[in-house]
PDB file of N, CA and C in Angstrom:
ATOM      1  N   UNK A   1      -6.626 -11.542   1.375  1.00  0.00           N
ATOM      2  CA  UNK A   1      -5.804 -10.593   0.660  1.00  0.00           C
ATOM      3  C   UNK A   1      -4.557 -11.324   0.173  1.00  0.00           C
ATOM      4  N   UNK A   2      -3.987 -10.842  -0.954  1.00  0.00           N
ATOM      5  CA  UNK A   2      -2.933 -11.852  -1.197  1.00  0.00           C
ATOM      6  C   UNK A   2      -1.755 -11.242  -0.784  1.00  0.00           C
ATOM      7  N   UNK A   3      -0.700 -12.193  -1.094  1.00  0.00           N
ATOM      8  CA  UNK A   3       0.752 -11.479  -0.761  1.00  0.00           C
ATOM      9  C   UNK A   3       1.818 -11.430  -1.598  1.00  0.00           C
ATOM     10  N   UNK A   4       1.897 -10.353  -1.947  1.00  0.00           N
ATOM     11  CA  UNK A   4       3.020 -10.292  -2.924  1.00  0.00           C
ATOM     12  C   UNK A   4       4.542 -10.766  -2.369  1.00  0.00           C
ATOM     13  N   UNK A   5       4.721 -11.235  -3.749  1.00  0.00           N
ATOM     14  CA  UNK A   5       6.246 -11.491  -3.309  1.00  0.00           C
ATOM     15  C   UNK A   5       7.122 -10.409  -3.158  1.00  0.00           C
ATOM     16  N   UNK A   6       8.103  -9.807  -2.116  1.00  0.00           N
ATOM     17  CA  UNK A   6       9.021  -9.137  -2.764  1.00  0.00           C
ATOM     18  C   UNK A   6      10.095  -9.349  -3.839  1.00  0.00           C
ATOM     19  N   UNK A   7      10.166  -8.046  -4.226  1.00  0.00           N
ATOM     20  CA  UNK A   7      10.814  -7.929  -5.821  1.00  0.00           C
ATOM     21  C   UNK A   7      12.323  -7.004  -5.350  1.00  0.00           C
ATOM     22  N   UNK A   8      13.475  -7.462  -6.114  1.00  0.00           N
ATOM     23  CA  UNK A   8      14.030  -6.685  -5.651  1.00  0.00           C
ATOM     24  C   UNK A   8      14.555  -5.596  -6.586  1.00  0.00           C
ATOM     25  N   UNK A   9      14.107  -5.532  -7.836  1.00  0.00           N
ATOM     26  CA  UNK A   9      13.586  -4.669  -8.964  1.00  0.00           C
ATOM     27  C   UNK A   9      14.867  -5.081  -9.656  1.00  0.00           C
ATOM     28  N   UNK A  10      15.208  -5.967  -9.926  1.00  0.00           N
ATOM     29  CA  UNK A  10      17.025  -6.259 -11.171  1.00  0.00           C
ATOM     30  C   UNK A  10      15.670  -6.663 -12.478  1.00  0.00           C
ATOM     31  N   UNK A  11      14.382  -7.096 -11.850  1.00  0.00           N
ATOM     32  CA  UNK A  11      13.552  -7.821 -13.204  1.00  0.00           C
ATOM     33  C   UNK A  11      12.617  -6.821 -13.897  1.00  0.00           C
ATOM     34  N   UNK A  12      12.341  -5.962 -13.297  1.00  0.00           N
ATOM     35  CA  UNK A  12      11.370  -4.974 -13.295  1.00  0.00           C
ATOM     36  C   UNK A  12      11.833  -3.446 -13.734  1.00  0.00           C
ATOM     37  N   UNK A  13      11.594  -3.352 -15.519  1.00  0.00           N
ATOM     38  CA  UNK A  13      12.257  -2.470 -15.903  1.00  0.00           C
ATOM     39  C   UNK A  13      11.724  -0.924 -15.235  1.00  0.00           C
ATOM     40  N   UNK A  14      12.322   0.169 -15.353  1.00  0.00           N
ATOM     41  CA  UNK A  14      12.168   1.424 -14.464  1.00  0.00           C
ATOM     42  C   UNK A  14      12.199   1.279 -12.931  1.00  0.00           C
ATOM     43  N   UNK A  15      12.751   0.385 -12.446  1.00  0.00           N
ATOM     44  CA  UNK A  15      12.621   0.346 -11.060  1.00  0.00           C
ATOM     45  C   UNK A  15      13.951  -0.302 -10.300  1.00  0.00           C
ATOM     46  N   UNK A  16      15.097   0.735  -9.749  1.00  0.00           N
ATOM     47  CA  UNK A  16      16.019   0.586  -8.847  1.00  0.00           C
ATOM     48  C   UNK A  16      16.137  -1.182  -7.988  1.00  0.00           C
ATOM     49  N   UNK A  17      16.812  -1.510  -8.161  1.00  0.00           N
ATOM     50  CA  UNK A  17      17.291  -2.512  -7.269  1.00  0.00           C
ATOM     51  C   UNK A  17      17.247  -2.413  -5.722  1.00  0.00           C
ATOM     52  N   UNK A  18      15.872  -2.622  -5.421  1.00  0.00           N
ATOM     53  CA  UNK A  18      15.523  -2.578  -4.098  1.00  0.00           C
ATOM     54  C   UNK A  18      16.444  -3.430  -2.924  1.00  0.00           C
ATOM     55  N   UNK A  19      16.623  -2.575  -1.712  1.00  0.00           N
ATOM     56  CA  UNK A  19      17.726  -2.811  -0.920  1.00  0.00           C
ATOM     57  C   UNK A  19      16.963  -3.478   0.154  1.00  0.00           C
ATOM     58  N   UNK A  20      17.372  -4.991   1.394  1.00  0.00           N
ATOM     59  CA  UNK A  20      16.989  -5.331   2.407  1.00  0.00           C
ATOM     60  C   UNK A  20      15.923  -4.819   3.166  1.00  0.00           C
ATOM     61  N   UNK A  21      16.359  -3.033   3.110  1.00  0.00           N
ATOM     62  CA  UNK A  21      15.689  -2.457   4.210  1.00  0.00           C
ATOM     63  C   UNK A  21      14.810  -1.609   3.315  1.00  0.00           C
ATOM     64  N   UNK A  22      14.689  -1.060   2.175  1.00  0.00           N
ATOM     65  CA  UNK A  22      13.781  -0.871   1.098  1.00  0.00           C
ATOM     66  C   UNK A  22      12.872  -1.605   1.204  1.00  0.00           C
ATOM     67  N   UNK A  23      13.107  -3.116   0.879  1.00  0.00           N
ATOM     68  CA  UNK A  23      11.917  -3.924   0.630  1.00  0.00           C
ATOM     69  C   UNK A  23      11.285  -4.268   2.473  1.00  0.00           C
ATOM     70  N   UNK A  24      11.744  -3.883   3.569  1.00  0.00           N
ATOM     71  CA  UNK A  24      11.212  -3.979   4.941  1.00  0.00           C
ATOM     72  C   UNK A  24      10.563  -2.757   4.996  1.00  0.00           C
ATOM     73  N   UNK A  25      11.042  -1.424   4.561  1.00  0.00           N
ATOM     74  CA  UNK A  25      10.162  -0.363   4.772  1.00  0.00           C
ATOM     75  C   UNK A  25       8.661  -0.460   3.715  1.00  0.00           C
ATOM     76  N   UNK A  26       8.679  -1.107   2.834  1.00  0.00           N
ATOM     77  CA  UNK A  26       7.560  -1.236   1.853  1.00  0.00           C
ATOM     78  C   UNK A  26       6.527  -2.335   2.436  1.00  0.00           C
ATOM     79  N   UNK A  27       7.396  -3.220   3.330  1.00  0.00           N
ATOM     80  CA  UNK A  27       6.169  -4.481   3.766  1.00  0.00           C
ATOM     81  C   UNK A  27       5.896  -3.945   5.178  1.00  0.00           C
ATOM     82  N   UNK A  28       6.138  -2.895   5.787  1.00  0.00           N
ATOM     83  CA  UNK A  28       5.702  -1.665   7.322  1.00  0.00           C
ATOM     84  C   UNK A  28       4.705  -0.897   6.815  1.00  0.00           C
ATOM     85  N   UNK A  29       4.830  -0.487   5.384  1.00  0.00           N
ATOM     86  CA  UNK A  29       3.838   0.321   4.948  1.00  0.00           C
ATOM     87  C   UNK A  29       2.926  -0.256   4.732  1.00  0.00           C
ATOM     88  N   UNK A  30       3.050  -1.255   3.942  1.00  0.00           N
ATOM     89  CA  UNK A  30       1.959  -2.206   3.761  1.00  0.00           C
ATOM     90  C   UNK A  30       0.944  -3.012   4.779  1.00  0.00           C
ATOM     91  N   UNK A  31       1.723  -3.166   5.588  1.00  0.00           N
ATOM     92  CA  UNK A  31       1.480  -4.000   7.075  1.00  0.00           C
ATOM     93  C   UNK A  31      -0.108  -2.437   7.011  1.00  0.00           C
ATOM     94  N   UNK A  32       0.834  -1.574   7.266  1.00  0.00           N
ATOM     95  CA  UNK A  32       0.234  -0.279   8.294  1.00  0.00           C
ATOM     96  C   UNK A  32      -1.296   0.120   7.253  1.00  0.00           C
ATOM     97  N   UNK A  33      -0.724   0.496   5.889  1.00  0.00           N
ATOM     98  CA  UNK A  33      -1.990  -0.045   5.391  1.00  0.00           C
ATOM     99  C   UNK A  33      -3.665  -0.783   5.380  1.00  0.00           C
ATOM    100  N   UNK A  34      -2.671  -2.803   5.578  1.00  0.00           N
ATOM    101  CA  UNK A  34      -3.671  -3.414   5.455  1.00  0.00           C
ATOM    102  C   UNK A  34      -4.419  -3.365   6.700  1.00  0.00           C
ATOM    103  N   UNK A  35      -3.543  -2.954   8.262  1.00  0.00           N
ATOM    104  CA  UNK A  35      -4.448  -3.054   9.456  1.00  0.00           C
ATOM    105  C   UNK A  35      -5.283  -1.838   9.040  1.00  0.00           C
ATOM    106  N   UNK A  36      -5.030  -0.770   8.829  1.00  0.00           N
ATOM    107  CA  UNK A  36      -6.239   0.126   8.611  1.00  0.00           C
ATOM    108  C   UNK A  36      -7.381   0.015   7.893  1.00  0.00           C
ATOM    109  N   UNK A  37      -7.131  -0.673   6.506  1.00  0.00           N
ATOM    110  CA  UNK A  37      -8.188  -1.274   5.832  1.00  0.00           C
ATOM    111  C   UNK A  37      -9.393  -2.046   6.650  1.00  0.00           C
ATOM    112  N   UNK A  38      -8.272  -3.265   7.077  1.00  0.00           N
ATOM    113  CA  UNK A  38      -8.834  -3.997   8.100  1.00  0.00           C
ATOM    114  C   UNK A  38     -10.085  -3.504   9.013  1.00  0.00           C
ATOM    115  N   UNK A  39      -9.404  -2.082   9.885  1.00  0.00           N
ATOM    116  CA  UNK A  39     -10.602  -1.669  10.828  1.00  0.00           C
ATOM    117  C   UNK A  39     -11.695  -1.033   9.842  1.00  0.00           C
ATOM    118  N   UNK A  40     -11.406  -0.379   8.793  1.00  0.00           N
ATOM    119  CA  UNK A  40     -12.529  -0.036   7.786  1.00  0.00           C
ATOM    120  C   UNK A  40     -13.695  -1.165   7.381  1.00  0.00           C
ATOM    121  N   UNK A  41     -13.193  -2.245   7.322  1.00  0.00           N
ATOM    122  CA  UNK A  41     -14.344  -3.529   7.133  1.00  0.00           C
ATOM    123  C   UNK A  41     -14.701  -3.680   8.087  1.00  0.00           C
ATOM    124  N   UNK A  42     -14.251  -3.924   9.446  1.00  0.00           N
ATOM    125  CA  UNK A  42     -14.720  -3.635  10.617  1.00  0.00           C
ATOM    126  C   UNK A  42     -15.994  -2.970  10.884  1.00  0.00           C
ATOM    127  N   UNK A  43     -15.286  -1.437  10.628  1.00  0.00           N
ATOM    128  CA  UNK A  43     -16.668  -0.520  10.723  1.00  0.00           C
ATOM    129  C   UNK A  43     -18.161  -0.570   9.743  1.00  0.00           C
ATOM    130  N   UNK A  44     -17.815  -1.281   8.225  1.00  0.00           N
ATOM    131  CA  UNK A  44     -18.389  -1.454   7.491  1.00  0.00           C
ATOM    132  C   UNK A  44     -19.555  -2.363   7.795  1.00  0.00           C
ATOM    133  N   UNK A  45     -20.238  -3.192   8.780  1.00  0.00           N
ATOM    134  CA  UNK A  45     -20.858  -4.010   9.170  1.00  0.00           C
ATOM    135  C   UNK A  45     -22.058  -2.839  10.032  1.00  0.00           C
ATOM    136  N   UNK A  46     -21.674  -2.127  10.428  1.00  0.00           N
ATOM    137  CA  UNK A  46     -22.256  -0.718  11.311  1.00  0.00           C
ATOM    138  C   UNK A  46     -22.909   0.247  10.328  1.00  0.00           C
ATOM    139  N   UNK A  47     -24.302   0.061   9.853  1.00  0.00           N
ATOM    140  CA  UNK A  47     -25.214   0.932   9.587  1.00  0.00           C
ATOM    141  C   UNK A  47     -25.040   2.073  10.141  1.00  0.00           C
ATOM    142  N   UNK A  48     -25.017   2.530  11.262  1.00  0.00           N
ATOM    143  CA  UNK A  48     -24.776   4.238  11.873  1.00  0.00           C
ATOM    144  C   UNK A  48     -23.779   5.042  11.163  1.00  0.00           C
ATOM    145  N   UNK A  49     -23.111   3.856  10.177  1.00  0.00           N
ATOM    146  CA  UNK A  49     -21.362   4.922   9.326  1.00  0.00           C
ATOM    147  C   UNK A  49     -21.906   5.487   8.204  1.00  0.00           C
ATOM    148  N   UNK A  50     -21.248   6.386   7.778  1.00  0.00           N
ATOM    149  CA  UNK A  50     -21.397   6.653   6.356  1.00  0.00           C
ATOM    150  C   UNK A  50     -20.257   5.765   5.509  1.00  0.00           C
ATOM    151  N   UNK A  51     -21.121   5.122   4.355  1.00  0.00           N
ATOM    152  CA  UNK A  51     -20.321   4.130   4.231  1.00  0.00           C
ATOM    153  C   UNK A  51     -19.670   4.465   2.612  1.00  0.00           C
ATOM    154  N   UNK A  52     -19.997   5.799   1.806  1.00  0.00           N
ATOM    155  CA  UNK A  52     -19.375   6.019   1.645  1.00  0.00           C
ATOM    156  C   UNK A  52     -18.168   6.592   1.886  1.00  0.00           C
ATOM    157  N   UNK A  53     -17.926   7.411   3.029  1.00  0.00           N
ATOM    158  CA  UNK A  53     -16.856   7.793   3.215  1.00  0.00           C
ATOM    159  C   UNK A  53     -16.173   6.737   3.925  1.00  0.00           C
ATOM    160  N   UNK A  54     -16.509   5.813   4.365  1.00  0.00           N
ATOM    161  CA  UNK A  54     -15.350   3.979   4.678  1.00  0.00           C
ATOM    162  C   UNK A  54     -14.950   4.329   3.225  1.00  0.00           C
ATOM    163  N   UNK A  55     -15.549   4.228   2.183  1.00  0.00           N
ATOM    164  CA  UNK A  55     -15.322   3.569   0.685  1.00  0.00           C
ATOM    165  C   UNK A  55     -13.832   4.805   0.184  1.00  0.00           C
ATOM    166  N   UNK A  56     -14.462   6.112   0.321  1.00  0.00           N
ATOM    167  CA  UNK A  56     -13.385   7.053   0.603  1.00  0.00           C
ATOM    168  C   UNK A  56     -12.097   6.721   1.320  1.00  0.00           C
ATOM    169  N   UNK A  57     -12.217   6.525   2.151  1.00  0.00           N
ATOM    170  CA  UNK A  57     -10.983   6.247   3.083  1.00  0.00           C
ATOM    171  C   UNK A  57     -10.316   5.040   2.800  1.00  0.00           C
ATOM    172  N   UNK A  58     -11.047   4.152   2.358  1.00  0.00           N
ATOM    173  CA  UNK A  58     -10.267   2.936   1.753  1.00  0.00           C
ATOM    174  C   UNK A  58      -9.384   3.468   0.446  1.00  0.00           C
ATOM    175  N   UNK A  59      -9.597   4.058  -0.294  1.00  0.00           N
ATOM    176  CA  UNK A  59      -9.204   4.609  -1.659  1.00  0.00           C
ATOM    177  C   UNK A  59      -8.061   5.548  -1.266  1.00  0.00           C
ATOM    178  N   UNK A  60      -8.298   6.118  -0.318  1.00  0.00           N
ATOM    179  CA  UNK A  60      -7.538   7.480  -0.178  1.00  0.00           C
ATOM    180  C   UNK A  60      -6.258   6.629   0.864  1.00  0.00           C
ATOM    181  N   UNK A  61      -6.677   5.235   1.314  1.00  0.00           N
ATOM    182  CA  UNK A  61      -5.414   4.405   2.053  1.00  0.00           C
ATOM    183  C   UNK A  61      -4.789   4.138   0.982  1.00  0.00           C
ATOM    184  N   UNK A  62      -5.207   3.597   0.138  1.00  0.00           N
ATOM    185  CA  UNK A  62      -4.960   2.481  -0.996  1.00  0.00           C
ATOM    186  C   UNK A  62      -3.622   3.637  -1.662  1.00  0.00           C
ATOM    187  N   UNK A  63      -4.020   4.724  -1.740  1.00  0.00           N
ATOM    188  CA  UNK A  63      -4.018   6.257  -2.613  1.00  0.00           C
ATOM    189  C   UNK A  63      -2.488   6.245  -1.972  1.00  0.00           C
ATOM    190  N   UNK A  64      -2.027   6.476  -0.361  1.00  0.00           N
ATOM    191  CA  UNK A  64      -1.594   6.783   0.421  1.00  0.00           C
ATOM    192  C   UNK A  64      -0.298   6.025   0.411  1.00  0.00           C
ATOM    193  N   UNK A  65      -0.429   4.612   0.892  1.00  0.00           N
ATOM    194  CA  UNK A  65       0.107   3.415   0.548  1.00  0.00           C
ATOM    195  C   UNK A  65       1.078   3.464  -1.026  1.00  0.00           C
ATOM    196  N   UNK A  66       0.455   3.258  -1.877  1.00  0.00           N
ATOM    197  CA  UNK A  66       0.874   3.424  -3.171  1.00  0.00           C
ATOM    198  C   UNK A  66       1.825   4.564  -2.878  1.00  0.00           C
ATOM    199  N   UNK A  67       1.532   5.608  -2.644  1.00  0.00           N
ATOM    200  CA  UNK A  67       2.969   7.031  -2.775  1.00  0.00           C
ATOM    201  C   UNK A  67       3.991   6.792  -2.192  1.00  0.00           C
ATOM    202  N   UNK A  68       3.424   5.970  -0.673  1.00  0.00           N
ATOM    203  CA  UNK A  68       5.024   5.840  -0.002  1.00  0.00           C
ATOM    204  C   UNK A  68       5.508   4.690  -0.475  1.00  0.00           C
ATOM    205  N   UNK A  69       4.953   3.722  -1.125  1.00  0.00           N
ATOM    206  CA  UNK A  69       5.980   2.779  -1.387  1.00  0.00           C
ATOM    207  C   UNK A  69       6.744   3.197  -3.097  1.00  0.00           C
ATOM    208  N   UNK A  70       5.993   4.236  -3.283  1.00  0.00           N
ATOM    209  CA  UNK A  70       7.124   4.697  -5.118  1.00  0.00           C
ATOM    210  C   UNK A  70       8.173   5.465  -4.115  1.00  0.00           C
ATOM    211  N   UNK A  71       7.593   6.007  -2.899  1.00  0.00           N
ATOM    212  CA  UNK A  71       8.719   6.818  -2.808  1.00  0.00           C
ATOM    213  C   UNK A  71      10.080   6.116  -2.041  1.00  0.00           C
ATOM    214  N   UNK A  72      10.032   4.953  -1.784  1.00  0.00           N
ATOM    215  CA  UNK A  72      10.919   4.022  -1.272  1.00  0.00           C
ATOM    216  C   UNK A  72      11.446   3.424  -2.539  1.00  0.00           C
ATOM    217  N   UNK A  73      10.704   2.761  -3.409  1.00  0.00           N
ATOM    218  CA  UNK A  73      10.605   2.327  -4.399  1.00  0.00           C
ATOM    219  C   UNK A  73      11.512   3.295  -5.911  1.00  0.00           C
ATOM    220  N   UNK A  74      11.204   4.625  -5.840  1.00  0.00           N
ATOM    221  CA  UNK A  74      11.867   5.830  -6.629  1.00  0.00           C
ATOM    222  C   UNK A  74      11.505   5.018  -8.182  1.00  0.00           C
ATOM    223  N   UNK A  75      10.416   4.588  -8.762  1.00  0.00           N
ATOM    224  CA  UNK A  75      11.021   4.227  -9.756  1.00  0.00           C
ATOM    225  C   UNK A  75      10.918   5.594 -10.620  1.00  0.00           C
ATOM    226  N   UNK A  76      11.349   5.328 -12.157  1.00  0.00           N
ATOM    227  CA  UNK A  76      11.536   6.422 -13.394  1.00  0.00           C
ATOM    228  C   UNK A  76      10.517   6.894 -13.457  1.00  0.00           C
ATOM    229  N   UNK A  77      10.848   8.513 -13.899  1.00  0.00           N
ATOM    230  CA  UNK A  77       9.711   9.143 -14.155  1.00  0.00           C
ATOM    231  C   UNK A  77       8.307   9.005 -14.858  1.00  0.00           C
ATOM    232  N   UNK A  78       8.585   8.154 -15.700  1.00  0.00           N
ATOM    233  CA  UNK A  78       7.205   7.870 -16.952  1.00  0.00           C
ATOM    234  C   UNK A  78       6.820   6.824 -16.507  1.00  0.00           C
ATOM    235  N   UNK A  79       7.369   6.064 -15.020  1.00  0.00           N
ATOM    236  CA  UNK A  79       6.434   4.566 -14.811  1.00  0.00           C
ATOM    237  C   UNK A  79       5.675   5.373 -13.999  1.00  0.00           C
TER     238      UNK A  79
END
């Protein structure tokens, strides 16, 4: 998985100048995220799962992830 750099948004038009603890609450979310993903591939090796709903739940992390970090993040309405 790769790793983004943090940004602290002065480059990144529609998006607040992310603060120390902004950009620490976004890489907790992320953290919290990728371990869940994580156990989803895990389970994904296990025929007994329904593996669409792993595929679900990955999407709906991914889904999850993404909201809390705009909402740390706040950028403008139309981004």
């Amino acid at each position: 998985m790769n790793e983004a750099k943090p940004q602290d948004g002065s480059k990144v038009q529609g998006y607040k100048k992310l603060s120390d603890g902004d950009i620490g609450n976004m890489n907790k979310l992320k953290g919290i995220s990728r371990q869940f993903i994580a156990q989803l591939d895990t389970l994904s090796v296990d025929n007994s799962v329904d593996h669409r709903w792993l595929s679900i739940a990955k999407t709906e992390m991914q889904k999850a992830c993404m909201s809390a970090c705009r909402a740390v993040a706040k950028p403008d309405d139309d981004c």
